[in-house]
N, C-alpha and C. Protein backbone atom coordinates (compact mmCIF):
# COMPACT_ATOMS: atom_id res chain seq x y z
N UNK A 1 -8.23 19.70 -92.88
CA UNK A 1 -7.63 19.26 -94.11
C UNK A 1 -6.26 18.65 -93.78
N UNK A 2 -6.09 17.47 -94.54
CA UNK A 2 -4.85 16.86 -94.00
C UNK A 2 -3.39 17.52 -95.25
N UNK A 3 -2.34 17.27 -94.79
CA UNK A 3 -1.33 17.44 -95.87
C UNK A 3 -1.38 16.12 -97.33
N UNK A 4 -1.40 17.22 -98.28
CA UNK A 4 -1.66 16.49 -99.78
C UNK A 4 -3.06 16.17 -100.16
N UNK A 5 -4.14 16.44 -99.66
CA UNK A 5 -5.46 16.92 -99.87
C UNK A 5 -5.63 18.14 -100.76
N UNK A 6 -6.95 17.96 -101.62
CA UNK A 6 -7.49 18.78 -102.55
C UNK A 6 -7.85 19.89 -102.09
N UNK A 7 -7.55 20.93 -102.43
CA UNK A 7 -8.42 22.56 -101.86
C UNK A 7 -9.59 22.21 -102.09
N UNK A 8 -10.17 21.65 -103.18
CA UNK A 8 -11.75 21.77 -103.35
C UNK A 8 -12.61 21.50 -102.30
N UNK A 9 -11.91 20.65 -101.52
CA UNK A 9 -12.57 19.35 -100.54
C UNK A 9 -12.75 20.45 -99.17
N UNK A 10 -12.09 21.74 -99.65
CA UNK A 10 -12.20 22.79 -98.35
C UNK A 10 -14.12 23.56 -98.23
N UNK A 11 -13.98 23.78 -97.14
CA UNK A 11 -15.63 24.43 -97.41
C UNK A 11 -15.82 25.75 -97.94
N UNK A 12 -16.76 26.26 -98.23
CA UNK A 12 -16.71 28.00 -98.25
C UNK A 12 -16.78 28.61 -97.21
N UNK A 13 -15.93 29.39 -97.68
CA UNK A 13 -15.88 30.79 -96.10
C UNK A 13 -16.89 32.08 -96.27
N UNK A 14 -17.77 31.71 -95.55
CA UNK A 14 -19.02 33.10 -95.72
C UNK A 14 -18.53 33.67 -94.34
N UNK A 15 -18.20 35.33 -94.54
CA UNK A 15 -18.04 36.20 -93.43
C UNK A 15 -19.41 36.78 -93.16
N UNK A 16 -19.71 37.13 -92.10
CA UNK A 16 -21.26 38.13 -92.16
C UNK A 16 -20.74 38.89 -91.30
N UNK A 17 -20.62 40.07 -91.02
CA UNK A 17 -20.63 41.16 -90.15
C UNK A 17 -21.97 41.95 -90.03
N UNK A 18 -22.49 42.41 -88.92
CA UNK A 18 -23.45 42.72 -88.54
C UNK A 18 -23.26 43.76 -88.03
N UNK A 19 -23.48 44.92 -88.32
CA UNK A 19 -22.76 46.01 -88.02
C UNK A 19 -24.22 47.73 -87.87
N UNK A 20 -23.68 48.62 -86.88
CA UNK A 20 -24.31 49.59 -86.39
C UNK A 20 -24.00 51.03 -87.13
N UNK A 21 -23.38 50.44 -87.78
CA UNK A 21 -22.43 51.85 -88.54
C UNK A 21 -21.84 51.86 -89.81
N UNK A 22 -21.84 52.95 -90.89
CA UNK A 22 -21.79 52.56 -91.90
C UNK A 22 -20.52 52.02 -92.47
N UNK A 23 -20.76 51.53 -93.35
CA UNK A 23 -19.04 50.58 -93.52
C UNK A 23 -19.05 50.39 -94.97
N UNK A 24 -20.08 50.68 -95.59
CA UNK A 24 -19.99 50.79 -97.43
C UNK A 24 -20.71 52.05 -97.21
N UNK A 25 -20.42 52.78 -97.79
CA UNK A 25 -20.84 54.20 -98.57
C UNK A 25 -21.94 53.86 -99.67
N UNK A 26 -22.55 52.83 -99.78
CA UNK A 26 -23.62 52.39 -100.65
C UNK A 26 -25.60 52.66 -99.95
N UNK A 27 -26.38 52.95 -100.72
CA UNK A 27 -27.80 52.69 -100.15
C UNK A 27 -28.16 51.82 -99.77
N UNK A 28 -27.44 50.42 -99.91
CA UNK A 28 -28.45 49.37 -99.83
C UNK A 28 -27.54 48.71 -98.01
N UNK A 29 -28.20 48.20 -97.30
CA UNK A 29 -28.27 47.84 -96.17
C UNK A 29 -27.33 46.57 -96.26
N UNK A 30 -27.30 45.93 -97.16
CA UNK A 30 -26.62 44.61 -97.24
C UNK A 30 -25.48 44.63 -98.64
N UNK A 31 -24.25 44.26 -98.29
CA UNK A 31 -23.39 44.31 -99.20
C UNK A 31 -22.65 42.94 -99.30
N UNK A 32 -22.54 42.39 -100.59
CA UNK A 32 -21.76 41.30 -100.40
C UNK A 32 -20.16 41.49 -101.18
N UNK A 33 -18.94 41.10 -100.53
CA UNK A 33 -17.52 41.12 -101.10
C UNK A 33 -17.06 39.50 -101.72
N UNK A 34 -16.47 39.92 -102.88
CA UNK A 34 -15.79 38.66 -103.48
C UNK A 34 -14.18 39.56 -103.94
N UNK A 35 -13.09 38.25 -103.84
CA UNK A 35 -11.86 38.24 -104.08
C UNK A 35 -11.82 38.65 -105.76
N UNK A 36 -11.85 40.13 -106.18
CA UNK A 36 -11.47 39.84 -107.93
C UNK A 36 -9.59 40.81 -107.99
N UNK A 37 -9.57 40.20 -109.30
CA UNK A 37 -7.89 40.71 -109.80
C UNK A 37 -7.98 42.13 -109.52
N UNK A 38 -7.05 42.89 -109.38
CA UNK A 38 -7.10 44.12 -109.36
C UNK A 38 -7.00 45.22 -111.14
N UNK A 39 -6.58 44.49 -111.69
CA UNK A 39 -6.11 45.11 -113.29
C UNK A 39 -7.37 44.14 -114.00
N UNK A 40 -7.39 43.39 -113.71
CA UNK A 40 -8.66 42.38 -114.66
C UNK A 40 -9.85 42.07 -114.09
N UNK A 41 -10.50 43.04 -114.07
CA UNK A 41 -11.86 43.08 -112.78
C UNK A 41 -12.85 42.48 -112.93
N UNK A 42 -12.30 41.50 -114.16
CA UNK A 42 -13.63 40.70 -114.69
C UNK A 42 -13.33 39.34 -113.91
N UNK A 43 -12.10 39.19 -113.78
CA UNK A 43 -11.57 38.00 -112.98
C UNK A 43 -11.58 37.76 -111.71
N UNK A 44 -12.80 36.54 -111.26
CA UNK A 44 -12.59 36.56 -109.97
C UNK A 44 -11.74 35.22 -109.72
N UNK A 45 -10.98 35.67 -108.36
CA UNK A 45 -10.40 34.29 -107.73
C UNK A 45 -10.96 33.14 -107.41
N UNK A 46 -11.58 33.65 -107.07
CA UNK A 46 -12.54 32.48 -106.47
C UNK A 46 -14.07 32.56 -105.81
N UNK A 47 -14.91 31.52 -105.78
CA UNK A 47 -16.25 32.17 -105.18
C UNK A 47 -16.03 31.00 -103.87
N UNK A 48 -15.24 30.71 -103.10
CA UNK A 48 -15.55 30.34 -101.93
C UNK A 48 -15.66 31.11 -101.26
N UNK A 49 -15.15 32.24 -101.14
CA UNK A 49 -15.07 33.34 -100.08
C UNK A 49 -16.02 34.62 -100.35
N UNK A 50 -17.06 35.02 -99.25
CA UNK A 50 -17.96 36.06 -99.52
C UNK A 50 -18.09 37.11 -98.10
N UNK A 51 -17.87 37.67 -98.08
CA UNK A 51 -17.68 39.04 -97.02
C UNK A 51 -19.06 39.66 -97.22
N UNK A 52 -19.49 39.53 -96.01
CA UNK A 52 -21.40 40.36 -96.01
C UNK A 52 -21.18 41.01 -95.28
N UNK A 53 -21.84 42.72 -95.25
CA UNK A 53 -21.59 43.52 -94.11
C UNK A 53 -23.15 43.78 -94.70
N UNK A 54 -23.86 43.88 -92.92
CA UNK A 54 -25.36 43.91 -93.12
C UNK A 54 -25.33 45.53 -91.93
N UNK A 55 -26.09 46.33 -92.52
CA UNK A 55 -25.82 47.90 -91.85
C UNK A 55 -27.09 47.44 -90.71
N UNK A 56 -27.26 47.68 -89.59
CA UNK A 56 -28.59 47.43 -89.26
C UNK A 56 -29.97 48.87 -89.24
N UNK A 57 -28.89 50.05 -88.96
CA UNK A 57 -29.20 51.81 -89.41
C UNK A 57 -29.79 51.56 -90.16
N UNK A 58 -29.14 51.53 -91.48
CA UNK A 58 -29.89 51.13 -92.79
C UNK A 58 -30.78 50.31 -92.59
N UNK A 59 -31.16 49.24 -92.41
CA UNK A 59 -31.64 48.64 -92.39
C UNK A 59 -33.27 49.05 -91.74
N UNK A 60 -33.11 49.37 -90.37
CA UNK A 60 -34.07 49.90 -89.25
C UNK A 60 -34.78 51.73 -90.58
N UNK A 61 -34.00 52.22 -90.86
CA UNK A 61 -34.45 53.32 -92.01
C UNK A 61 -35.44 52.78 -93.09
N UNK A 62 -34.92 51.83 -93.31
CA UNK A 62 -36.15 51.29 -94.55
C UNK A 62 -37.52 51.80 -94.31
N UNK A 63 -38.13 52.46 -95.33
CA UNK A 63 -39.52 52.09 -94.71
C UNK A 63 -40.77 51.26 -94.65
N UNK A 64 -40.55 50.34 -95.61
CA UNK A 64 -40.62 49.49 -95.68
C UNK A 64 -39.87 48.23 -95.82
N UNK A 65 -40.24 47.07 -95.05
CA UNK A 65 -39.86 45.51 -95.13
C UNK A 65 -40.66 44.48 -95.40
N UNK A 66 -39.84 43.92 -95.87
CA UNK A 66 -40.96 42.70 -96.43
C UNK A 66 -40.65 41.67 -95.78
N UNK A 67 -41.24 41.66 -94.32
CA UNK A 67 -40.92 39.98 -93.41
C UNK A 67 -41.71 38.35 -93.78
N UNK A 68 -42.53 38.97 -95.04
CA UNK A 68 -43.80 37.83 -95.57
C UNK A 68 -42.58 37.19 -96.70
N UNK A 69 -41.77 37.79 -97.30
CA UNK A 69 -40.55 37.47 -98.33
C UNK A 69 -39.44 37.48 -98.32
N UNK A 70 -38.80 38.26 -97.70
CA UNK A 70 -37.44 37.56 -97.47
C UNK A 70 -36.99 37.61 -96.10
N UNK A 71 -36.25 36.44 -96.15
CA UNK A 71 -36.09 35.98 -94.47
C UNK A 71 -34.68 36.78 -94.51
N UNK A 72 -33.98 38.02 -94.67
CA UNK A 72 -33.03 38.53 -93.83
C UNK A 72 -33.56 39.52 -93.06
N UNK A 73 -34.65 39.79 -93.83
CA UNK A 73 -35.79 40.51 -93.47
C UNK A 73 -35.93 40.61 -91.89
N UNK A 74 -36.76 39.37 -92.07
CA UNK A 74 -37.16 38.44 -91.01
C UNK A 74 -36.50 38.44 -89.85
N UNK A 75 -34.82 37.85 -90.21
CA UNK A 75 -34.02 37.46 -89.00
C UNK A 75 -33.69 38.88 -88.70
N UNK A 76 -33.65 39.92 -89.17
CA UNK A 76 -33.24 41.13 -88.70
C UNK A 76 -34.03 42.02 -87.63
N UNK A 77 -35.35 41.76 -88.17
CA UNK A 77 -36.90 42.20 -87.88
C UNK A 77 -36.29 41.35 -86.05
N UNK A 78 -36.14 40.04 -85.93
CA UNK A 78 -36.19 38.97 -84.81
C UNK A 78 -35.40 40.00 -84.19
N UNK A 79 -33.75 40.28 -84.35
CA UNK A 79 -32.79 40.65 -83.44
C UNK A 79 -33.22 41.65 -83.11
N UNK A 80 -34.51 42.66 -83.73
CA UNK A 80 -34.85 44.22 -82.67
C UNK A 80 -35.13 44.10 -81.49
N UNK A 81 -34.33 44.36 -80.41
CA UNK A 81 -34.67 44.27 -78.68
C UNK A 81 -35.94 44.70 -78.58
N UNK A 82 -36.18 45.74 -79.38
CA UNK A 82 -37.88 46.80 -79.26
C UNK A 82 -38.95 45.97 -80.02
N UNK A 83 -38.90 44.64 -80.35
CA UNK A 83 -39.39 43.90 -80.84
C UNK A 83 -41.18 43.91 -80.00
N UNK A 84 -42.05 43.95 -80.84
CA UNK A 84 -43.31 43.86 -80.05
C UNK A 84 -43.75 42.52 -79.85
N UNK A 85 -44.87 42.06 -78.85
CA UNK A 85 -44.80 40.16 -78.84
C UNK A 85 -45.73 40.31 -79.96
N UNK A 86 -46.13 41.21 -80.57
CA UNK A 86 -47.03 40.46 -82.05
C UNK A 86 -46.36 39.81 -82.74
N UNK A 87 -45.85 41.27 -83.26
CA UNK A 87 -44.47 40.81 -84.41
C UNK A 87 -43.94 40.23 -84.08
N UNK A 88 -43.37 39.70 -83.07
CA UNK A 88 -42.57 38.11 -83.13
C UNK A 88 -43.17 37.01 -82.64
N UNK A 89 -44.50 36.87 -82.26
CA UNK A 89 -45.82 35.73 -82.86
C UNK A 89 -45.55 35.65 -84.07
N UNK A 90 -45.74 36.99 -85.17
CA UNK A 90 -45.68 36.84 -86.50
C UNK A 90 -44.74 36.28 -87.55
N UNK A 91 -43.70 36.77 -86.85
CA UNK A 91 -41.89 36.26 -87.02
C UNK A 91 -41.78 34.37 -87.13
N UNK A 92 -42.15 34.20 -85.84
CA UNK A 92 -42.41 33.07 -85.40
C UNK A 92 -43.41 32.06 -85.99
N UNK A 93 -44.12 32.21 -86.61
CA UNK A 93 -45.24 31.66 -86.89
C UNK A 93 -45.29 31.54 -88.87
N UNK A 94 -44.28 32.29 -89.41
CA UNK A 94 -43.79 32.73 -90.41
C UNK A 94 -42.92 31.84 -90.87
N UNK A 95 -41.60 31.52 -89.41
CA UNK A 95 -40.58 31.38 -90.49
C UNK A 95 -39.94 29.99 -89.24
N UNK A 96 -39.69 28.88 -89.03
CA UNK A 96 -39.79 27.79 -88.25
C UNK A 96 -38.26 28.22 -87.38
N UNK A 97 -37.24 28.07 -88.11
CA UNK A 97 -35.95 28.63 -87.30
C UNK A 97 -35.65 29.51 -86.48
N UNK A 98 -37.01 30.93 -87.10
CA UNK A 98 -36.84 32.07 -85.84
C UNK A 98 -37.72 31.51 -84.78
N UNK A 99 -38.61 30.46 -84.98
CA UNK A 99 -39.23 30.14 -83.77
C UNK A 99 -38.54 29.00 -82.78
N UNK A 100 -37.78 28.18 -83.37
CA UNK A 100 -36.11 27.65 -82.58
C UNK A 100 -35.46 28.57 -81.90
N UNK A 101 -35.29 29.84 -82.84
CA UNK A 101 -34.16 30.12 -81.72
C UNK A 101 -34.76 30.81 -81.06
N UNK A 102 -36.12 31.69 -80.99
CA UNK A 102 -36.45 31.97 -79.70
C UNK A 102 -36.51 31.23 -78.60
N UNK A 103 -36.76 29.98 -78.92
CA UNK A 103 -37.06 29.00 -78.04
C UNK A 103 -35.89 28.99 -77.27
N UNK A 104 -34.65 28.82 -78.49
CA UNK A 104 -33.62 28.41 -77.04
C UNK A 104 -32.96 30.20 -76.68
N UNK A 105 -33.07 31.62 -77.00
CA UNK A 105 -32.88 32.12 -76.53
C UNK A 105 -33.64 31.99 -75.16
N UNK A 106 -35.34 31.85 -74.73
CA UNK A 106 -35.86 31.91 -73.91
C UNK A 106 -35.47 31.06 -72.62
N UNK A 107 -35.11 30.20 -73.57
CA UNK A 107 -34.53 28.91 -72.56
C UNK A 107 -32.75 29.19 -71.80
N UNK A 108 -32.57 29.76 -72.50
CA UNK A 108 -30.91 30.75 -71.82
C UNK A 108 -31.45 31.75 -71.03
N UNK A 109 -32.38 32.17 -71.46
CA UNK A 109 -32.89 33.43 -70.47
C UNK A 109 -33.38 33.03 -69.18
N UNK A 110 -33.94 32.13 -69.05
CA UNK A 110 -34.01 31.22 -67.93
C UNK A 110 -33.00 30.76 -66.94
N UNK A 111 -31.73 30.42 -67.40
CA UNK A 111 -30.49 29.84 -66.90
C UNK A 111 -30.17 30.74 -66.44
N UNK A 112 -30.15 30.47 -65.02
CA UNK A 112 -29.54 31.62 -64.03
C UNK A 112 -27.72 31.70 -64.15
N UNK A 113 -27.52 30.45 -64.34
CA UNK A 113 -26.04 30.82 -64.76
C UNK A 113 -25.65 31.84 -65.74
N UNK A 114 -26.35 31.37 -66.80
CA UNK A 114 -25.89 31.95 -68.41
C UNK A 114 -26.49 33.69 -68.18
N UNK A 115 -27.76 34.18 -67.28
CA UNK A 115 -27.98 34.99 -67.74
C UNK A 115 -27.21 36.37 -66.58
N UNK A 116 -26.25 35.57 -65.10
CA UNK A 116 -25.55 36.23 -64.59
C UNK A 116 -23.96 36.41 -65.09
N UNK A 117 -23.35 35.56 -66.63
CA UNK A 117 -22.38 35.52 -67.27
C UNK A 117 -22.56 36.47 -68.37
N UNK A 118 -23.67 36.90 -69.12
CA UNK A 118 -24.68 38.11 -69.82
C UNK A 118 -24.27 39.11 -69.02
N UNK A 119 -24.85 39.19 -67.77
CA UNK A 119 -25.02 40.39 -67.03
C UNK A 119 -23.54 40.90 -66.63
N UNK A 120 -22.49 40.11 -66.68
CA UNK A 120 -21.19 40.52 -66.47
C UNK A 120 -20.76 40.91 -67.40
N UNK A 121 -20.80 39.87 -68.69
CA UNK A 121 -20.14 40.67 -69.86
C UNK A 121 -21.03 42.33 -69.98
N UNK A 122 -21.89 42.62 -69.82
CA UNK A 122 -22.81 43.79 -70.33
C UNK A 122 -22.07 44.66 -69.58
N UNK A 123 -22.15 44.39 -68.17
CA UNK A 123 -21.50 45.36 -67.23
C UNK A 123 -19.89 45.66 -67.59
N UNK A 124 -19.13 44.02 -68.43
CA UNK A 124 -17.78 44.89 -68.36
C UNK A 124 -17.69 45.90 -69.93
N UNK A 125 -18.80 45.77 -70.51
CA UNK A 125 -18.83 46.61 -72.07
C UNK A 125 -19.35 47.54 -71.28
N UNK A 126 -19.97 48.05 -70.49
CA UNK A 126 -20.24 49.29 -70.28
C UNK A 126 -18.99 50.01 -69.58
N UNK A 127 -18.50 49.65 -68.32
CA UNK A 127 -17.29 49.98 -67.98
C UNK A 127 -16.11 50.36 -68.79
N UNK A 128 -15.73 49.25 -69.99
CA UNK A 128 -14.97 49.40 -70.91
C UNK A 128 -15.40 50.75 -71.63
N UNK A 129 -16.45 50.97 -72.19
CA UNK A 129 -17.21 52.13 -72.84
C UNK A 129 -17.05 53.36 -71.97
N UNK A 130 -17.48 53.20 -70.69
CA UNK A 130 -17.74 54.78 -69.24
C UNK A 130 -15.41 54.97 -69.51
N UNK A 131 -14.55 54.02 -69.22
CA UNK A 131 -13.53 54.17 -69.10
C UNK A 131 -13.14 54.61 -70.36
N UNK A 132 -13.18 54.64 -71.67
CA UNK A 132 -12.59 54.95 -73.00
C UNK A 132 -13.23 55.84 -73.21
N UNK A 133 -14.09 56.49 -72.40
CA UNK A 133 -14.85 58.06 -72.88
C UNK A 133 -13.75 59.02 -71.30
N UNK A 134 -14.05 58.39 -70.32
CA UNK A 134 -13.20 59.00 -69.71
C UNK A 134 -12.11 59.54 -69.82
N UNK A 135 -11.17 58.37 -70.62
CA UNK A 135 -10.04 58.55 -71.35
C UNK A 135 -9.88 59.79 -72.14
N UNK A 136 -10.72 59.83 -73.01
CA UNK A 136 -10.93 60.54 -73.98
C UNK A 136 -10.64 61.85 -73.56
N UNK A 137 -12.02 62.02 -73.08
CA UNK A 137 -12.05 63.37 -72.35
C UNK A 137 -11.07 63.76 -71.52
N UNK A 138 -10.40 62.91 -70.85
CA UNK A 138 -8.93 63.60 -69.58
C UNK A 138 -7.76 64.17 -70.57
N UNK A 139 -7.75 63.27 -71.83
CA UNK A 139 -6.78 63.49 -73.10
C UNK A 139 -6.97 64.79 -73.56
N UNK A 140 -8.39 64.75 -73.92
CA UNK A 140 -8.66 66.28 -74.43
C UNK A 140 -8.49 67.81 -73.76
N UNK A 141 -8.67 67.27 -72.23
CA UNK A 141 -8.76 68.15 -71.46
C UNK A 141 -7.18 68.71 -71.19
N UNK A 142 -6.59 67.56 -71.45
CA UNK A 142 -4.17 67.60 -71.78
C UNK A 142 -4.14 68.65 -72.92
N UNK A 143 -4.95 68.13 -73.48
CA UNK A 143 -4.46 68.91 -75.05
C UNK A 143 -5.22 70.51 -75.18
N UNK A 144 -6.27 70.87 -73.82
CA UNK A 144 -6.06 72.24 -74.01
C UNK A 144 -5.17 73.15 -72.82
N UNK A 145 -4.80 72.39 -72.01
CA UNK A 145 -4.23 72.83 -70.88
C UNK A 145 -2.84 73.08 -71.39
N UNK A 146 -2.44 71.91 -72.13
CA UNK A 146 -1.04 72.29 -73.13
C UNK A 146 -1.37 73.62 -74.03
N UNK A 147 -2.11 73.84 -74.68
CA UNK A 147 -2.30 75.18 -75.68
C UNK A 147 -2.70 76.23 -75.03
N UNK A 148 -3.16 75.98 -73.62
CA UNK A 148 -3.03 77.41 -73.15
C UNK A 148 -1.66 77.55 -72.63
N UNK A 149 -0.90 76.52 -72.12
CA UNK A 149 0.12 76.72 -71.80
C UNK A 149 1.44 77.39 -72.95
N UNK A 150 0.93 77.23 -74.36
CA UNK A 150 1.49 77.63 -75.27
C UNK A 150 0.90 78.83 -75.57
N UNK A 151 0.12 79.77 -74.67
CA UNK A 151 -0.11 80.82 -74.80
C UNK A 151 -1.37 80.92 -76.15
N UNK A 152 -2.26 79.85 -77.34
CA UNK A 152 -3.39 80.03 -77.77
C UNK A 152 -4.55 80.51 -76.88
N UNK A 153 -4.70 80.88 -77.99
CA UNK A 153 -6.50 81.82 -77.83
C UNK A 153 -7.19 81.07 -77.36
N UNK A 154 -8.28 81.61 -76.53
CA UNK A 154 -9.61 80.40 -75.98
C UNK A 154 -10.04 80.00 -77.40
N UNK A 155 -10.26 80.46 -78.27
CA UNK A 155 -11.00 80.68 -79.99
C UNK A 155 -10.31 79.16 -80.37
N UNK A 156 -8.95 79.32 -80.35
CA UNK A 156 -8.71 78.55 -81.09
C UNK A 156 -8.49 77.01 -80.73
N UNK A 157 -8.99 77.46 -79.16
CA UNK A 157 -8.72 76.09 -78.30
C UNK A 157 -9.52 75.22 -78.88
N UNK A 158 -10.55 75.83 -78.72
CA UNK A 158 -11.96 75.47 -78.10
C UNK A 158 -12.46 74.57 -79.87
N UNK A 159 -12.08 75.26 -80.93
CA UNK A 159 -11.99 74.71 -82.28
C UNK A 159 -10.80 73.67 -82.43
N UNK A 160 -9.84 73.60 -81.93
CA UNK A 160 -8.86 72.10 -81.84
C UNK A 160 -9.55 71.31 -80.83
N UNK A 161 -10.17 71.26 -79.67
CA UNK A 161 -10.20 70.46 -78.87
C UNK A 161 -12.37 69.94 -78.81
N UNK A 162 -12.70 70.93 -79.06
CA UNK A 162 -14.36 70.96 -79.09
C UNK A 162 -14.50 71.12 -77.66
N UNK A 163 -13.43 71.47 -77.24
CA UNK A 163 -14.38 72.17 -75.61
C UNK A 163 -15.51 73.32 -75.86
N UNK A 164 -16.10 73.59 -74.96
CA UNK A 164 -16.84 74.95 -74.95
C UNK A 164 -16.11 75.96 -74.40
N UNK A 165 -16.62 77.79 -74.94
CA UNK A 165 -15.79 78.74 -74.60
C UNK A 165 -15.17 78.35 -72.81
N UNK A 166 -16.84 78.23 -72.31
CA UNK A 166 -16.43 78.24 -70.80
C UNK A 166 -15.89 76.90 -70.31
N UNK A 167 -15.29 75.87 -70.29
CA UNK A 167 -14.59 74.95 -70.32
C UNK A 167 -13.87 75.57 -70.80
N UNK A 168 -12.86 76.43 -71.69
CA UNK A 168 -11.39 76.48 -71.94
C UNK A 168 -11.46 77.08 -70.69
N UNK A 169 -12.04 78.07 -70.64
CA UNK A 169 -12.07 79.18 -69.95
C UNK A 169 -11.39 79.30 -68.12
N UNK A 170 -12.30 77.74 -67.71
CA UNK A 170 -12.10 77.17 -66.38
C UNK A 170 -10.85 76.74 -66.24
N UNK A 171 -10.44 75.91 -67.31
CA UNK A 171 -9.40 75.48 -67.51
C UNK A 171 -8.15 76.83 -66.87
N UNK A 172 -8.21 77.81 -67.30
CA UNK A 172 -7.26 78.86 -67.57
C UNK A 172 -6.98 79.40 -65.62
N UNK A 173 -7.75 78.81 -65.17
CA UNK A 173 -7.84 79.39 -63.56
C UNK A 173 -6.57 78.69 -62.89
């Protein structure tokens, strides 16, 4: 947008978050957010802007889906790694776009470049993940070595920190 241009002429901003964990306290798997007043809740700001948080938990819980009718369905059904090759013949054969992008996922999967730049990022999310649990745990393991050092009970360690009796216990040697 240049300076002295119309807002209208701006596009809409659709957010989608795709998410493993719950993030609305609601039943339904898919939530959509709009900008309204806070005192006049009938008033919204505006409808360019829409915030989607799609649970996939929820989602995978359903027990039933309907991949013959609606395509979030569908594209959700596509992203399961545990995906069987029926169901995504069926996917595919259903809905023309999920059968594009398999295509060019397959076709990245192929690219020995792209799929040893995959294999790095994976490896540094796991590292990142093995190191921030490590963390964790060396922290926790501070915070009972400090309370025995403050002379607490194994009892009450073990309930501040979630160690087990025998883990405070070792600790104390």
């Amino acid at each position: 947008m240049n300076k002295g241009e119309d807002y209208s002429f701006l596009a809409d901003v659709i957010a989608i978050n795709i998410v493993n964990f719950e993030v609305v306290a609601v039943e339904d798997f898919h939530t959509t957010f709009h900008l309204w007043e806070d005192t006049h809740k009938d008033y919204l700001l505006t409808d360019a802007l829409e915030i989607h948080f799609i649970d996939v938990k929820k989602f995978n819980a359903l027990v039933q889906k309907d991949i013959a009718n609606d395509p979030l369905h569908r594209w959700l059904t596509f992203f399961d790694q545990n995906i069987s090759d029926e169901l995504l013949k069926e996917l595919m054969d259903m809905d023309a776009a999920i059968y594009k992008a398999n295509e060019k996922m397959t076709f990245l999967a192929n690219d020995k470049e792209m799929l040893r730049l995959y294999n790095m990022r994976e490896m540094a999310q796991i590292d990142l993940n093995s190191g921030m649990r490590k963390a964790e745990r060396e922290g926790v393991v501070e915070v009972a070595q400090n309370a025995i050092g403050m002379g607490m009970d194994t009892g009450t360690i073990v309930k501040l920190t979630g160690l087990t009796f025998d883990e405070v216990e070792r600790l104390r040697v």
